[in-house]
N, C-alpha and C. Protein backbone atom coordinates (compact mmCIF):
# COMPACT_ATOMS: atom_id res chain seq x y z
N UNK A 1 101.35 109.91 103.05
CA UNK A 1 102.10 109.55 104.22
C UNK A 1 103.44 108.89 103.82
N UNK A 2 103.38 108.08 102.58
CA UNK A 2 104.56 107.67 102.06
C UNK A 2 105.61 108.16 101.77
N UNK A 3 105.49 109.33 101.02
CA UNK A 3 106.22 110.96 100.92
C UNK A 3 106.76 111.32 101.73
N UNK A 4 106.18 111.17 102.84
CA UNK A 4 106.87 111.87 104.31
C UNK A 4 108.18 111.38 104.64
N UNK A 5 107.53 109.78 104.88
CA UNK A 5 108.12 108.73 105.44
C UNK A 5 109.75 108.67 104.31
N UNK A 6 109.40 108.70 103.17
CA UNK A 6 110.94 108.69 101.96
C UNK A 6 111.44 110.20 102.07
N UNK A 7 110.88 110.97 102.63
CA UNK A 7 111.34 112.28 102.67
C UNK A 7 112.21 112.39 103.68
N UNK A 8 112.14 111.98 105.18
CA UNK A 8 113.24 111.62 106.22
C UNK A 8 114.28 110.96 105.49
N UNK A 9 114.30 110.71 104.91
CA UNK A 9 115.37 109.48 103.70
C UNK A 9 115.57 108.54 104.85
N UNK A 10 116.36 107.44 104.15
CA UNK A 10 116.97 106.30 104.44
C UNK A 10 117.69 106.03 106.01
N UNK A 11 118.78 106.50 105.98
CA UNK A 11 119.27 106.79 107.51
C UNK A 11 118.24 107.27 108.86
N UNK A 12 117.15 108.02 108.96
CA UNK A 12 116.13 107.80 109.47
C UNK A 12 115.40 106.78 109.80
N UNK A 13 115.59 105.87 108.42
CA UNK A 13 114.92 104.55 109.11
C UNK A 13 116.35 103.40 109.36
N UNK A 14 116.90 104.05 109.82
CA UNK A 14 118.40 102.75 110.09
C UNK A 14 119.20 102.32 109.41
N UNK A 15 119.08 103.00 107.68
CA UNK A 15 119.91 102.78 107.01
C UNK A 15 121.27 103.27 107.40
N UNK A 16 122.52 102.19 106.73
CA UNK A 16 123.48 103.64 106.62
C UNK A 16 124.00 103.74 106.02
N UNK A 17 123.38 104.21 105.05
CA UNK A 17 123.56 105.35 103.39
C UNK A 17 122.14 106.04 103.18
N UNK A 18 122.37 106.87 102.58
CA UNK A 18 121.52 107.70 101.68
C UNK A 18 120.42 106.96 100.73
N UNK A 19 120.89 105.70 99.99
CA UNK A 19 120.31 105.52 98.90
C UNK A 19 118.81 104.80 99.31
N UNK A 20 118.16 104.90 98.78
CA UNK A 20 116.60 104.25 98.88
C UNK A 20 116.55 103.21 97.40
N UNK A 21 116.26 101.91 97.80
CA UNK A 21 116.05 100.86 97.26
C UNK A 21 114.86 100.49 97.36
N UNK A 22 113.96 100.06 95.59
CA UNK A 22 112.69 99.39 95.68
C UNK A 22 112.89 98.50 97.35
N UNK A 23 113.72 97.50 97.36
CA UNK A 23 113.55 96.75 98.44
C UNK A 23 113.67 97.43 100.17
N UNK A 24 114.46 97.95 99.72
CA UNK A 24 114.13 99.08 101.31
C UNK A 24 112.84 99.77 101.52
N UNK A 25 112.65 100.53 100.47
CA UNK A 25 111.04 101.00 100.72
C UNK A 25 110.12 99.77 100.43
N UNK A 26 109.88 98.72 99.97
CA UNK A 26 109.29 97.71 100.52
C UNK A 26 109.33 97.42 101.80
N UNK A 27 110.31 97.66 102.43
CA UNK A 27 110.65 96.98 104.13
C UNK A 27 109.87 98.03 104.62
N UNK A 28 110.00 99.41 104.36
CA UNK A 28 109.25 100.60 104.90
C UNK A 28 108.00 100.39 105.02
N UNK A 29 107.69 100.21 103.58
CA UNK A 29 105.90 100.22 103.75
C UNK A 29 105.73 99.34 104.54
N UNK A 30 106.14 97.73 105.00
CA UNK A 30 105.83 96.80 105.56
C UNK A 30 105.58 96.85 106.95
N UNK A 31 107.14 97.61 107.20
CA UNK A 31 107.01 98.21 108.77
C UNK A 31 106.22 99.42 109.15
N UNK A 32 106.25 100.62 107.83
CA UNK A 32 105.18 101.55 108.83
C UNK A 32 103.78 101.33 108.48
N UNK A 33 103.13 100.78 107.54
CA UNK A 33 102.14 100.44 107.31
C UNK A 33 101.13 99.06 107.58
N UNK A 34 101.64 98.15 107.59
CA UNK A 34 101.46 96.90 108.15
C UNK A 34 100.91 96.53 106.63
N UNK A 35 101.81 96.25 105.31
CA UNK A 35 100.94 96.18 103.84
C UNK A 35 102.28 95.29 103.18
N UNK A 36 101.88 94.73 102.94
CA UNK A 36 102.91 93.57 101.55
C UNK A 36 102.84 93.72 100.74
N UNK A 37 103.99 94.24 99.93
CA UNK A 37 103.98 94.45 98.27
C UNK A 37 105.12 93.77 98.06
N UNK A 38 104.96 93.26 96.67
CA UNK A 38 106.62 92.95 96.16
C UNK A 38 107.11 93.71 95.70
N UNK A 39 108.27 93.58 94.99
CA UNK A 39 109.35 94.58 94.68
C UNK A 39 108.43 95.40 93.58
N UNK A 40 108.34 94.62 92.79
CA UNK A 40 107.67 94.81 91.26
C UNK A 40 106.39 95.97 91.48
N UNK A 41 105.75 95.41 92.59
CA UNK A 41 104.02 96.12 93.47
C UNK A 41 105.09 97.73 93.48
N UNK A 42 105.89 97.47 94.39
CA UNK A 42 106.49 98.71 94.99
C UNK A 42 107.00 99.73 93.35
N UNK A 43 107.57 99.14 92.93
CA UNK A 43 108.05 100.14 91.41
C UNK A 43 106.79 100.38 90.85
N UNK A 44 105.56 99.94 91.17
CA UNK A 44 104.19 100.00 89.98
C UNK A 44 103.83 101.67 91.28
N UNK A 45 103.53 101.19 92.73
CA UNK A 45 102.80 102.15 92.87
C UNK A 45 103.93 103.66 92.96
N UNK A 46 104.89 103.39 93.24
CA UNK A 46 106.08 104.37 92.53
C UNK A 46 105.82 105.42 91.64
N UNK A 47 105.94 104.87 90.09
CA UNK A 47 105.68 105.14 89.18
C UNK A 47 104.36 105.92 89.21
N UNK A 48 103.23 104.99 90.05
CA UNK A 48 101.55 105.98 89.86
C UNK A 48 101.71 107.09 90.58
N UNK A 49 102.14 107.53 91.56
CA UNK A 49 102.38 108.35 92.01
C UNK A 49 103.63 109.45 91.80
N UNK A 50 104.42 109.18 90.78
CA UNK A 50 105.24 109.86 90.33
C UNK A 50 106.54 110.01 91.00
């Protein structure tokens, strides 16, 4: 579902730019998921998932 959600990119969720930031997709997961990670959490499950 995460995929999806970074796949609309950035401006979809109110950005306005393109770029996706550990800390933006932290705000993402927070808001569409209701889940707290830190920055660091967010680059780990990143990475596991490729």
């Amino acid at each position: 579902m995460l995929e999806r959600e970074l796949a609309k990119g950035p401006i979809a969720h109110g950005r306005p730019d393109q770029t996706w930031t550990l800390a933006r997709i932290k705000t993402l997961i927070g808001r569409r998921f209701h889940e707290s990670h830190t920055v660091q959490g967010v680059a780990a499950l990143l990475r596991r998932h490729g």
